[in-house]
Each structure stands twice: as structure tokens, then as C-alpha cells.
N, C-alpha and C. Protein backbone atom coordinates (compact mmCIF):
# COMPACT_ATOMS: atom_id res chain seq x y z
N UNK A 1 -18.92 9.55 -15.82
CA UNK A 1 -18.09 9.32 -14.64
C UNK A 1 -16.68 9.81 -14.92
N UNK A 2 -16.08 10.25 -14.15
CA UNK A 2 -14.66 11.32 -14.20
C UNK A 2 -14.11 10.05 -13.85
N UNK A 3 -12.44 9.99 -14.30
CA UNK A 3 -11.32 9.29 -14.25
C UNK A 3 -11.19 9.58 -12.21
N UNK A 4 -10.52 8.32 -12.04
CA UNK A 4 -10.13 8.50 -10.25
C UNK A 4 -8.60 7.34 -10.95
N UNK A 5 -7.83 7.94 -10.05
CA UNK A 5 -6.42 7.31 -10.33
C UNK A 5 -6.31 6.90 -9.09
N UNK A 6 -6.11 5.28 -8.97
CA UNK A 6 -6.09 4.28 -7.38
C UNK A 6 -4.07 3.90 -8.00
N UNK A 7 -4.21 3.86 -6.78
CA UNK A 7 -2.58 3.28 -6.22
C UNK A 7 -2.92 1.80 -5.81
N UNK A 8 -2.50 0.82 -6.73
CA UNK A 8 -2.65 -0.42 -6.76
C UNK A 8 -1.89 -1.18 -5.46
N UNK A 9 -1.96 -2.01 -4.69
CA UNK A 9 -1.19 -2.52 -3.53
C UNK A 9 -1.18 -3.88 -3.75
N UNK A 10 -0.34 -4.62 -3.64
CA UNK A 10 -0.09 -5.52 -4.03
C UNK A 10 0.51 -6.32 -3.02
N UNK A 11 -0.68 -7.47 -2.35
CA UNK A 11 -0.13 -7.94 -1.21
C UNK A 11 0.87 -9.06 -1.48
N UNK A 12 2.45 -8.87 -1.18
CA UNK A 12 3.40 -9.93 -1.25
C UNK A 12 3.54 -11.02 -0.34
N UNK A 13 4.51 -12.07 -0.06
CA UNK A 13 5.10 -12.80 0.46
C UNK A 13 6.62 -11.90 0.95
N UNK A 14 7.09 -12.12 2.35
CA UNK A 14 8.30 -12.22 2.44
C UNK A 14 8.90 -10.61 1.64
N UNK A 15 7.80 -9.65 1.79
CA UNK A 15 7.70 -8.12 1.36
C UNK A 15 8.51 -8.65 -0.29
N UNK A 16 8.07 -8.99 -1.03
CA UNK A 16 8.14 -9.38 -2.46
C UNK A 16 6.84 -9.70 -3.14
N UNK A 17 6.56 -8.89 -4.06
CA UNK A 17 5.07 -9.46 -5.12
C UNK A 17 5.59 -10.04 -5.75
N UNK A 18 6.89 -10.69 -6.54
CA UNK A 18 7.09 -11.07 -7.86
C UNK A 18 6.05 -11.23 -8.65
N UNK A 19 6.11 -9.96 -8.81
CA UNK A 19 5.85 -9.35 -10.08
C UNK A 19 6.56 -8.44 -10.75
N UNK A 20 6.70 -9.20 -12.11
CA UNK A 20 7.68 -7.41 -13.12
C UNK A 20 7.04 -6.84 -13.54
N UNK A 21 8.02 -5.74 -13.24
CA UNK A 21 6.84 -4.07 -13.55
C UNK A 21 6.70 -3.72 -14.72
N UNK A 22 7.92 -4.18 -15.36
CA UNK A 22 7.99 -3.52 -16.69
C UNK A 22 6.18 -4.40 -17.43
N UNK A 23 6.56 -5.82 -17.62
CA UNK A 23 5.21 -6.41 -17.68
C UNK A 23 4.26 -6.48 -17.44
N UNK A 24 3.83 -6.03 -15.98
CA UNK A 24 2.91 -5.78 -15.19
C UNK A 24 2.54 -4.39 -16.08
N UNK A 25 3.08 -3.32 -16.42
CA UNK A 25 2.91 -2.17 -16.76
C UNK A 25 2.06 -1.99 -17.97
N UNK A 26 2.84 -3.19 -18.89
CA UNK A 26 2.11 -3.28 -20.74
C UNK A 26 0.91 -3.89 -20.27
N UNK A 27 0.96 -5.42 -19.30
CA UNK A 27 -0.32 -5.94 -18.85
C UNK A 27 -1.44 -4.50 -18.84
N UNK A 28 -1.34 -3.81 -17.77
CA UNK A 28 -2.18 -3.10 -17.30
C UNK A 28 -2.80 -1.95 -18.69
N UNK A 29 -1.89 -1.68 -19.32
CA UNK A 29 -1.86 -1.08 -20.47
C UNK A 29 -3.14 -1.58 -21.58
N UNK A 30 -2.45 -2.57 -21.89
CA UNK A 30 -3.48 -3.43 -23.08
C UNK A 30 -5.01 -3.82 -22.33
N UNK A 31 -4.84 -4.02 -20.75
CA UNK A 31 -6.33 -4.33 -20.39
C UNK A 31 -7.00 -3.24 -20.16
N UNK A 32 -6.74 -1.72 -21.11
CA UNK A 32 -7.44 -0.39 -20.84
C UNK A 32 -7.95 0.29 -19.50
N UNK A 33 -6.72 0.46 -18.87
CA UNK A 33 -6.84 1.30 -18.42
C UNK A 33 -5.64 2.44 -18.81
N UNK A 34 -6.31 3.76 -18.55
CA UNK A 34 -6.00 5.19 -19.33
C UNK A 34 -4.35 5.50 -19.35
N UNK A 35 -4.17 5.81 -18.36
CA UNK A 35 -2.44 5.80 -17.81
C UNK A 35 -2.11 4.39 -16.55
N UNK A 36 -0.63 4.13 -16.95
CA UNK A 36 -0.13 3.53 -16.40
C UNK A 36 1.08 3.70 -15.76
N UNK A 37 1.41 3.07 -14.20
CA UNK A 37 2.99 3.47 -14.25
C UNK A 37 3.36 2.53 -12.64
N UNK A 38 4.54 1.71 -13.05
CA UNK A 38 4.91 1.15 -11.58
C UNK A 38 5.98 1.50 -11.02
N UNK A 39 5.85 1.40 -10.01
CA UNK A 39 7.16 1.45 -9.24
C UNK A 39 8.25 0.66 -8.82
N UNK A 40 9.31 0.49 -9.47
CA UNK A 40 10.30 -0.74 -9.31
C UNK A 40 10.42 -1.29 -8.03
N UNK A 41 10.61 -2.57 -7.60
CA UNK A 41 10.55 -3.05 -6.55
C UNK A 41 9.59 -2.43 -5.22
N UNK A 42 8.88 -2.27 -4.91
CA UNK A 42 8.27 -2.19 -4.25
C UNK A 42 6.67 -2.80 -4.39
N UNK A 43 6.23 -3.19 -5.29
CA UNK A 43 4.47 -3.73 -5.68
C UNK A 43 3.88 -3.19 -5.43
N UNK A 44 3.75 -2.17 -6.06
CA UNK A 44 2.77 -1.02 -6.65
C UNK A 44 2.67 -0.93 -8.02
N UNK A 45 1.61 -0.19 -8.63
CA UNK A 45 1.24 0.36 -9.90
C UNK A 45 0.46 1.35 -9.48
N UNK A 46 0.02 2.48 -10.04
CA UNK A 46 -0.67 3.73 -10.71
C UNK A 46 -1.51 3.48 -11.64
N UNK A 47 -2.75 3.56 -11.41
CA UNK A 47 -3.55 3.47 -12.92
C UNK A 47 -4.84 4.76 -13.17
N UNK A 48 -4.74 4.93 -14.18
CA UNK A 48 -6.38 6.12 -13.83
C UNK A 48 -7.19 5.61 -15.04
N UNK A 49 -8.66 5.29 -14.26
CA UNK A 49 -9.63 5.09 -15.03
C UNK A 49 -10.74 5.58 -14.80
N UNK A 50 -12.20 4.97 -15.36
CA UNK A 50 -13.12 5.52 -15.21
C UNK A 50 -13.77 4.38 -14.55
N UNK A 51 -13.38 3.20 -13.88
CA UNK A 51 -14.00 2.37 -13.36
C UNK A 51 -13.95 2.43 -12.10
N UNK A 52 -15.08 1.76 -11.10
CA UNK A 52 -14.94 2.02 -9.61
C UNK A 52 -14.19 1.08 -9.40
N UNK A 53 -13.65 1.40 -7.96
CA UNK A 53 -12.66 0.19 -7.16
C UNK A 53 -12.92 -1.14 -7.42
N UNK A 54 -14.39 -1.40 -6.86
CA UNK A 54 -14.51 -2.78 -6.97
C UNK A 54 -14.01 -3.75 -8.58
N UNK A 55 -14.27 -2.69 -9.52
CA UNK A 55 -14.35 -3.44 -10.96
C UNK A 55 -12.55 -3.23 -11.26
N UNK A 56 -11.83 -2.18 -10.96
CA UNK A 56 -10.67 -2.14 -10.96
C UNK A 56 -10.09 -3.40 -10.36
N UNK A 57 -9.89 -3.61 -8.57
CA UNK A 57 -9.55 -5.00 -8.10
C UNK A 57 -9.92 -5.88 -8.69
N UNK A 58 -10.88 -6.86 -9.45
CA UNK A 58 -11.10 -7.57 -9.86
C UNK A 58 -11.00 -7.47 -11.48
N UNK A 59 -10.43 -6.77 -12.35
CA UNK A 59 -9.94 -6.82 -13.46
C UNK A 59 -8.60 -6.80 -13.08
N UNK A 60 -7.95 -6.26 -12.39
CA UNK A 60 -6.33 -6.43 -12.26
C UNK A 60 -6.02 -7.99 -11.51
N UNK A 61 -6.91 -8.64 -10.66
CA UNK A 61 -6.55 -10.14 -9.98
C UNK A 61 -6.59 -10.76 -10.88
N UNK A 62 -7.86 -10.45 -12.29
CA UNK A 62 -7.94 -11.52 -13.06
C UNK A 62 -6.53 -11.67 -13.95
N UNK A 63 -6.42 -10.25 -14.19
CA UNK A 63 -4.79 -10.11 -15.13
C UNK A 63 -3.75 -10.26 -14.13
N UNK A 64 -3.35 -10.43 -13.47
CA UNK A 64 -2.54 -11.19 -12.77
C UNK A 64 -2.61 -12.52 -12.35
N UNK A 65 -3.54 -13.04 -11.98
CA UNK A 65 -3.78 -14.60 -11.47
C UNK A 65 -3.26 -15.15 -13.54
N UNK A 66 -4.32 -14.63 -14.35
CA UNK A 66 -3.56 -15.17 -15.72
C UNK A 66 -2.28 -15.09 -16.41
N UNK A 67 -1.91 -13.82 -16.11
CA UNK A 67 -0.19 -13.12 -16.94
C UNK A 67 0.85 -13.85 -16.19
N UNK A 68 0.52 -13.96 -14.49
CA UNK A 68 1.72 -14.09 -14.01
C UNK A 68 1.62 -15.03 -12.59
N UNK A 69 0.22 -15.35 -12.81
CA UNK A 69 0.06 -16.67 -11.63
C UNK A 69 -0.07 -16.40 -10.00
N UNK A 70 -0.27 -14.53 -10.29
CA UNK A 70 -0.16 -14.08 -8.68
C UNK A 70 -1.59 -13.90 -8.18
N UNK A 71 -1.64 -14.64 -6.92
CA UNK A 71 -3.27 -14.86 -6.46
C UNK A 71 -3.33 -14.45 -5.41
N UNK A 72 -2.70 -13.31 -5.12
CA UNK A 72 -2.73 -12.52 -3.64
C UNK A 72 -3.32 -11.34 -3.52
N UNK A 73 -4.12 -10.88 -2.36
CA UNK A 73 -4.84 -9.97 -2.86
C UNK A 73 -4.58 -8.65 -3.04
N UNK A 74 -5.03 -7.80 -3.83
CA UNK A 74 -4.83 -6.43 -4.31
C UNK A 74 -5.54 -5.43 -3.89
N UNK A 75 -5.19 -4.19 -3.76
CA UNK A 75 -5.95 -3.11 -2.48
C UNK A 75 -5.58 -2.20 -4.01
N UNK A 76 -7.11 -1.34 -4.08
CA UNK A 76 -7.11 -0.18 -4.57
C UNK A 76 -7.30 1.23 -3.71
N UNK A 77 -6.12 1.97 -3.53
CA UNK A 77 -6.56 2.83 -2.69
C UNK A 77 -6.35 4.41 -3.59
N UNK A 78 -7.66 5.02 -3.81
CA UNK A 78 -7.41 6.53 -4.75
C UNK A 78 -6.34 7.54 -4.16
N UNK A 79 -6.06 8.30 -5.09
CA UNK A 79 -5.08 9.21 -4.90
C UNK A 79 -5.08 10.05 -3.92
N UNK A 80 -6.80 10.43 -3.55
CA UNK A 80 -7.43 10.74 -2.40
C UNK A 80 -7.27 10.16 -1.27
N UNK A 81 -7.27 9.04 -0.96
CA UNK A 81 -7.36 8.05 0.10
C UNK A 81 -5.82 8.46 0.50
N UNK A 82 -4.83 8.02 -0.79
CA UNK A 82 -3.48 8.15 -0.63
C UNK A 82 -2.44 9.09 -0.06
N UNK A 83 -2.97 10.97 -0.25
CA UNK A 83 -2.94 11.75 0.05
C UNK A 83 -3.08 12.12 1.23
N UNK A 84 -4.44 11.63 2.18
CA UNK A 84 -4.91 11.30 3.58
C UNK A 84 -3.94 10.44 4.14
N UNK A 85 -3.84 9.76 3.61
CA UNK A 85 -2.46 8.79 5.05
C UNK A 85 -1.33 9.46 4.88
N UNK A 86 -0.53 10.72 3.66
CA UNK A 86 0.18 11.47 3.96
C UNK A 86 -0.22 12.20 4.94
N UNK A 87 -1.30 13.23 5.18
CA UNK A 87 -2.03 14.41 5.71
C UNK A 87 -1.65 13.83 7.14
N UNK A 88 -2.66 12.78 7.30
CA UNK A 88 -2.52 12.02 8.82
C UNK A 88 -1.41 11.20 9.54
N UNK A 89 0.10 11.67 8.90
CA UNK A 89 0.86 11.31 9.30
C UNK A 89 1.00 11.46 10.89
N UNK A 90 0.64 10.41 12.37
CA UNK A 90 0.70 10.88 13.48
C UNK A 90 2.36 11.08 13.83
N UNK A 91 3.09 10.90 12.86
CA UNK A 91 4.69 11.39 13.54
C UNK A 91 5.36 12.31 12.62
N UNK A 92 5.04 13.30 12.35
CA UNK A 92 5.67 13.66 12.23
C UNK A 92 7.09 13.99 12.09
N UNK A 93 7.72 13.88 12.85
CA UNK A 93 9.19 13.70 13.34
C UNK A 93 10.23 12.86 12.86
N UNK A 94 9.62 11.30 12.29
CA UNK A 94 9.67 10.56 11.78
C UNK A 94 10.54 10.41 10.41
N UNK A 95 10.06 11.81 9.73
CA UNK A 95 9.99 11.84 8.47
C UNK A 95 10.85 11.69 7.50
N UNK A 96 12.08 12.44 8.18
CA UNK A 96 13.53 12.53 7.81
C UNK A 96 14.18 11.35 7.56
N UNK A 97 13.81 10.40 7.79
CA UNK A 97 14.24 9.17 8.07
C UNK A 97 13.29 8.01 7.55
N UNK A 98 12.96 8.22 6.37
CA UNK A 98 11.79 7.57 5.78
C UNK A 98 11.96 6.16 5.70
N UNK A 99 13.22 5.40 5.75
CA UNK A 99 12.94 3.92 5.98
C UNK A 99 12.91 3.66 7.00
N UNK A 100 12.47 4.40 8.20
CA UNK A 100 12.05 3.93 9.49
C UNK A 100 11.12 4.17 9.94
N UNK A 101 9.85 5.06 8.92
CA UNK A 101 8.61 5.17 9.27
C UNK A 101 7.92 4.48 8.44
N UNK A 102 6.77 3.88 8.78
CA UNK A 102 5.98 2.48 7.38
C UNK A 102 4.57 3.04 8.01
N UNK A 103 4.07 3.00 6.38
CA UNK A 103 2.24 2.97 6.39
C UNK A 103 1.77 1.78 5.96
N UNK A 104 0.82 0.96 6.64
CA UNK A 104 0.26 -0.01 5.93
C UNK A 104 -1.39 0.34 5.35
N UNK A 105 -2.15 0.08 4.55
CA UNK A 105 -2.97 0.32 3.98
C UNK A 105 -4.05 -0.72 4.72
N UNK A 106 -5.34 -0.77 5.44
CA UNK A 106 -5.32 -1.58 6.04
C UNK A 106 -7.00 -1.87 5.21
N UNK A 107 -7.17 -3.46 5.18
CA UNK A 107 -7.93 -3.78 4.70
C UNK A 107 -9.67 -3.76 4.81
N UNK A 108 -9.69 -3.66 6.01
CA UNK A 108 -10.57 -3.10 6.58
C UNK A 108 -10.87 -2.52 8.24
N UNK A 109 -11.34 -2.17 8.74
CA UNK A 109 -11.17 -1.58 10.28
C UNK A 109 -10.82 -2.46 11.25
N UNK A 110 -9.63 -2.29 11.85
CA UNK A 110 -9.19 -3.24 13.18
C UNK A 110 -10.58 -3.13 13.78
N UNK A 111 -10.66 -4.58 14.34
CA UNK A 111 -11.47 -5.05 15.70
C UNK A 111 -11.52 -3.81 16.89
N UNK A 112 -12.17 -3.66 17.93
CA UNK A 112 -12.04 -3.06 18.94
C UNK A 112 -10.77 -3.76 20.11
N UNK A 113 -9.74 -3.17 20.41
CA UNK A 113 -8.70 -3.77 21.12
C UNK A 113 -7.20 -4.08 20.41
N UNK A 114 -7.89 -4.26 18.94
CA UNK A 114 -6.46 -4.20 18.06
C UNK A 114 -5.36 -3.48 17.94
N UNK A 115 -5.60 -2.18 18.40
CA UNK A 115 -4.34 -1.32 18.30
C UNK A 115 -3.64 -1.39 19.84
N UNK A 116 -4.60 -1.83 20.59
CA UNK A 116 -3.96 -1.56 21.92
C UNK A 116 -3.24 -3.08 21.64
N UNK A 117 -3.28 -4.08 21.23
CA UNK A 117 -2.59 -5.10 21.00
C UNK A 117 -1.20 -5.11 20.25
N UNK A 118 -1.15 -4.33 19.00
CA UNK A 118 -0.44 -4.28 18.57
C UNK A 118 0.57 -3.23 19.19
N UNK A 119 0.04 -2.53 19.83
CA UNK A 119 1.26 -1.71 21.42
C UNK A 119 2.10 -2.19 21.74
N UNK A 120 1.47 -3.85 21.63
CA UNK A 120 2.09 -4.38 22.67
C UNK A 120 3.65 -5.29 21.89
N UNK A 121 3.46 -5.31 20.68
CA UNK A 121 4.28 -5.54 19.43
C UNK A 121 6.16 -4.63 19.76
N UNK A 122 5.25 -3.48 19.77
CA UNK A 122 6.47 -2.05 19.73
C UNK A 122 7.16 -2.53 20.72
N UNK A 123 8.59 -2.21 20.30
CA UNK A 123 9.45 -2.60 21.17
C UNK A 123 10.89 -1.62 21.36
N UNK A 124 11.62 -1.42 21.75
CA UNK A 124 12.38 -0.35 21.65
C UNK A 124 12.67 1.21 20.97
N UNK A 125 11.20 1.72 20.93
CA UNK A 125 10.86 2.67 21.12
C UNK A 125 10.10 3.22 19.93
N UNK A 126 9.69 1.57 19.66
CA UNK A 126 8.61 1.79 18.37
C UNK A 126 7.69 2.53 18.84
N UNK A 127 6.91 3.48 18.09
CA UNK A 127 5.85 3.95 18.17
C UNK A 127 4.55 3.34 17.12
N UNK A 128 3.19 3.40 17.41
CA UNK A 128 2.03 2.71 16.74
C UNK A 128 0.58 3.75 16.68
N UNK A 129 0.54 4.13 15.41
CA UNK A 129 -0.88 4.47 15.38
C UNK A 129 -1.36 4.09 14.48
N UNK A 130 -2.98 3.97 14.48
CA UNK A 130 -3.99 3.85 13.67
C UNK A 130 -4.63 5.12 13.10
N UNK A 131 -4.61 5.78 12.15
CA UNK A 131 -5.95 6.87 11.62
C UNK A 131 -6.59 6.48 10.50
N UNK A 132 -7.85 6.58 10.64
CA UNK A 132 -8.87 5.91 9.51
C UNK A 132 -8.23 4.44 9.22
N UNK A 133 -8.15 4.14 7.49
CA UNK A 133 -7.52 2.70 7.51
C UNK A 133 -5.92 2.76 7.05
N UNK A 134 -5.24 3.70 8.26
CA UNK A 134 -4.21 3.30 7.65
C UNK A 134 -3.51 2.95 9.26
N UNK A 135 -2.66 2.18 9.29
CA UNK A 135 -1.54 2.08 10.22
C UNK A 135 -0.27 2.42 10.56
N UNK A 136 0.22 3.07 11.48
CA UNK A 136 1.51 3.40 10.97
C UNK A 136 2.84 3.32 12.36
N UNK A 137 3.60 2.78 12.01
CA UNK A 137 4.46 2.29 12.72
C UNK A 137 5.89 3.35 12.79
N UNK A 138 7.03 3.78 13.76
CA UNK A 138 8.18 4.48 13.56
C UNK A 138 8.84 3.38 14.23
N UNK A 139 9.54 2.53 14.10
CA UNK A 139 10.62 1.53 13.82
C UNK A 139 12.17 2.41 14.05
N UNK A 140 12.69 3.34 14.87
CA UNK A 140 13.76 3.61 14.89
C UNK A 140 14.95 2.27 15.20
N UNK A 141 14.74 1.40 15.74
CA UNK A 141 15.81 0.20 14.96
C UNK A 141 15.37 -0.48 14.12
N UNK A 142 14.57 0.16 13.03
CA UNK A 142 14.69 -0.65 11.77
C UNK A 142 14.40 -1.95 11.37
N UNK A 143 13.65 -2.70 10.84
CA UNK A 143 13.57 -3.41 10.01
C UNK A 143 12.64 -3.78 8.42
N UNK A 144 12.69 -4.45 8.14
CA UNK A 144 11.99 -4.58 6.73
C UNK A 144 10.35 -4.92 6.59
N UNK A 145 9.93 -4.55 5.66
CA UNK A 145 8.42 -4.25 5.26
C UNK A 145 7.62 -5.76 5.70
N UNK A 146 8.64 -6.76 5.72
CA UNK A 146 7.52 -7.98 5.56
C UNK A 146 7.36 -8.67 6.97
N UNK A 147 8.58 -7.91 7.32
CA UNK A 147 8.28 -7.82 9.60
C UNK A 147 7.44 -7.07 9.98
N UNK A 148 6.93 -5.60 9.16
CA UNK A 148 6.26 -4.71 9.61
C UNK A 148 4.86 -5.40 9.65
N UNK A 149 4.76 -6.03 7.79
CA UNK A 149 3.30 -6.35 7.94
C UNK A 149 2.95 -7.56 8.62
N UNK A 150 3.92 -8.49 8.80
CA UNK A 150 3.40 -9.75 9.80
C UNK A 150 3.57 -8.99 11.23
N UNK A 151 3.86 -7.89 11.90
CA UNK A 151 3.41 -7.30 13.06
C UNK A 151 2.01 -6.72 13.00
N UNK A 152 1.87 -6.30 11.79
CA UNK A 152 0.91 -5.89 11.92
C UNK A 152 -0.64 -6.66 11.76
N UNK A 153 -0.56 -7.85 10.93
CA UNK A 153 -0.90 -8.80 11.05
C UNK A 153 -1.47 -9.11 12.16
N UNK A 154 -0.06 -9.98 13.03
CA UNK A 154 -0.77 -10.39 14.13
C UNK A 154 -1.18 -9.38 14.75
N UNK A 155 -0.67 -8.11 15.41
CA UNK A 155 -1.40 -7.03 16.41
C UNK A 155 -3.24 -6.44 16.17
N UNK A 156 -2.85 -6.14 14.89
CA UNK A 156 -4.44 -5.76 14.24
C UNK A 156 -5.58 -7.19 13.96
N UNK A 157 -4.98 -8.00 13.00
CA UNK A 157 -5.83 -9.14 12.55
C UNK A 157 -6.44 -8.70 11.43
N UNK A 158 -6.04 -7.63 10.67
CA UNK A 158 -6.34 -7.19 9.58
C UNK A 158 -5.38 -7.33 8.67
N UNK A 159 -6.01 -8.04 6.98
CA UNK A 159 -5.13 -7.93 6.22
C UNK A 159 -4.19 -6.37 5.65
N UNK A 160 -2.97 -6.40 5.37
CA UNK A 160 -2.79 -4.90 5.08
C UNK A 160 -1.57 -5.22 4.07
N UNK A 161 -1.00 -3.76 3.55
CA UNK A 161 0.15 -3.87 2.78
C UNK A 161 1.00 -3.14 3.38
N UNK A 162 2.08 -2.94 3.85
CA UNK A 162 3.12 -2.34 4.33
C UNK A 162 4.14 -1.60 3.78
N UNK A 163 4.26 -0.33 3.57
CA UNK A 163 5.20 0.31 3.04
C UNK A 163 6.15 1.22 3.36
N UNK A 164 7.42 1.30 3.46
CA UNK A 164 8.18 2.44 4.27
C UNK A 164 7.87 3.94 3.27
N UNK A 165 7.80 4.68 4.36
CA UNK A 165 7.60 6.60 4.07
C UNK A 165 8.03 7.11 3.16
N UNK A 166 9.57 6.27 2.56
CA UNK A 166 9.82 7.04 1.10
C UNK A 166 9.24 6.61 0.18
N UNK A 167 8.59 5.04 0.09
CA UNK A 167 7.33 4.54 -0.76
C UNK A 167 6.46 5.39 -1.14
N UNK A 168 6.16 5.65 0.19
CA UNK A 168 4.56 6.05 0.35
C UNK A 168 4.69 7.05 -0.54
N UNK A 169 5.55 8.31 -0.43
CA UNK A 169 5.82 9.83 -0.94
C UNK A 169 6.09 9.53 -2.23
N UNK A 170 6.62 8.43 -3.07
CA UNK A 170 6.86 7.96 -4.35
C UNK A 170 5.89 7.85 -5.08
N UNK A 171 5.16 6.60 -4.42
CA UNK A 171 3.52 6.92 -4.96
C UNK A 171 3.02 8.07 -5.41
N UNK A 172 2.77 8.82 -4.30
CA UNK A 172 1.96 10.05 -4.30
C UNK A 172 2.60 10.93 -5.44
N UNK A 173 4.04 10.89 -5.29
CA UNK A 173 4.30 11.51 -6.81
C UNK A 173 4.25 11.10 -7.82
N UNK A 174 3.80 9.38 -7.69
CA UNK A 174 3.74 9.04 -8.92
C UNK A 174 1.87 8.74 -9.73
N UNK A 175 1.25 9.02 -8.66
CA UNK A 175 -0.28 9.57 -8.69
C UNK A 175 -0.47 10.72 -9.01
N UNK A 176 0.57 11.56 -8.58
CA UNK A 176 0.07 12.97 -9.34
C UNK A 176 0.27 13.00 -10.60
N UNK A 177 1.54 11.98 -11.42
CA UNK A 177 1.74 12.31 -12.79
C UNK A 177 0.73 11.56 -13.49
N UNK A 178 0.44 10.33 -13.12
CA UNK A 178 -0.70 9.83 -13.71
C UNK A 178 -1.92 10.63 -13.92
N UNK A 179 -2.08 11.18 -12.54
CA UNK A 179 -3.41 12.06 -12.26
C UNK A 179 -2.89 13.24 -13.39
N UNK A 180 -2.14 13.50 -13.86
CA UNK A 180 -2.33 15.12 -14.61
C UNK A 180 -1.73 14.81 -16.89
């Protein structure tokens, strides 16, 4: 089985995992997997192994629920997956302005009616789409990740993680270094 490098998501409170990265990082390290690497404040990690998703999420909850007492749940999404919610960016336009566009990673497929619900969320000239499982919101008045995902929350009814656009593009560069 070939190495797949997942972008770890890390569902917070109040857009905070407390969790430290630097620790979180050796954690992830010593419980073998190949490369490691997080991203300061935001709750993420990078890892590449040879294990599938499922065994990945559930070796990283266990090392976290033990190292550091965090029992919230964790989304593995591959570099592949990760790459696609770049690709399918529906705004384009957006872009320039990356703390006002957010992707959430979504846990599994909104209900039928969910997105037209969460329409109904947008408000001064928010824009809202869904492609595959990701969500994505343009927020031109702005606010923070842990408003995005309790909008998104209630509108969808799907668990998700929420991240603004210069996140997202951080990741991805920080998946490619892992990945190479």
C-alpha cells in the first residue's frame, strides 16, 4: 500500500482546538506516522502514512483523548480530497481576500433542503455553496471561523470544520511538503 498524506481537521470549540502543535507534532511523530507537520493556530496537522483513513482517525483520537484530553472529533481529509475543494472553488472572485472566503470540510452529505436552508443564514451579501463535501461561504463583512461553523451547523445539520481561504491554501502547501 503507497503512503496517502490526509490533512488532519480538528473539530474545535469557539474556533480553538487547544491543542499545541509543537506537542501535538512529537505526539504524532512517536505514534509512527512517516512525516509530520502542523500548522500554528489554526487545528490542523499533515501526516503521510500507509494507513487508511479510518485507522488514521482513530489512532490520532486515541492520542489525543490520552496526550491532551481532546475528545472532539477529527476529519481525515487526503491531499486529494484537499486539492478538490481548492479546484471547486465556486467563487472565485473571492480569493484575494482570503479571510473572507471559508471552506468547511463537511462530515458527511447535507440532507436534501440543507443548502437551501442555510441561504437563508447569508446575510449581507454572503454568498453559499455546497460542492461534493465541502461548503463554502464568501462573508464580505467578515467574521470568524467559529460563527462560520455554527452557521453552518445549524443551516446544513452536518458536522464540519471551518476554515478561512488562506488556511485552506496553507494546508495544501503544507501537504505538498509532507507529500514530497
Amino acid at each position: 500500500m503507497s503512503d496517502t498524506v490526509f490533512i488532519l481537521l480538528f473539530r474545535g470549540v469557539g474556533g480553538k482546538t487547544q491543542l499545541p502543535t509543537k506537542p501535538l507534532r512529537e505526539k504524532l511523530g512517536e505514534a509512527g506516522f512517516d512525516k509530520v507537520a502542523t500548522y500554528i493556530n489554526s487545528g490542523n496537522a499533515i501526516v503521510r502514512t500507509s494507513l487508511g483513513r479510518e485507522q488514521v482517525v482513530d489512532r490520532v483520537a486515541d492520542l489525543c483523548a490520552k496526550e491532551f484530553g481532546f475528545e472532539k472529533p477529527i476529519y481525515a481529509v487526503s491531499r486529494a480530497e484537499w486539492m478538490d475543494v481548492i479546484a471547486n472553488n465556486p467563487f472565485p472572485d473571492a480569493v484575494e481576500l482570503g479571510n473572507l472566503l471559508h471552506a468547511a470540510w463537511l462530515a458527511e452529505e447535507p440532507k436534501p433542503g440543507a443548502v437551501e436552508t442555510l441561504r437563508t443564514f447569508a446575510k449581507g451579501g454572503e454568498r453559499v455553496a455546497v460542492v461534493g463535501n465541502a461548503a463554502y461561504l464568501h462573508t464580505p463583512n467578515g467574521f470568524g471561523r467559529s460563527k462560520l461553523a455554527e452557521k453552518f451547523d445549524t443551516g446544513i445539520g452536518v458536522p464540519n470544520t471551518a476554515r478561512n481561504w488562506n488556511t485552506v491554501l496553507k494546508l495544501a502547501e503544507l501537504a505538498k511538503a509532507v507529500d514530497g
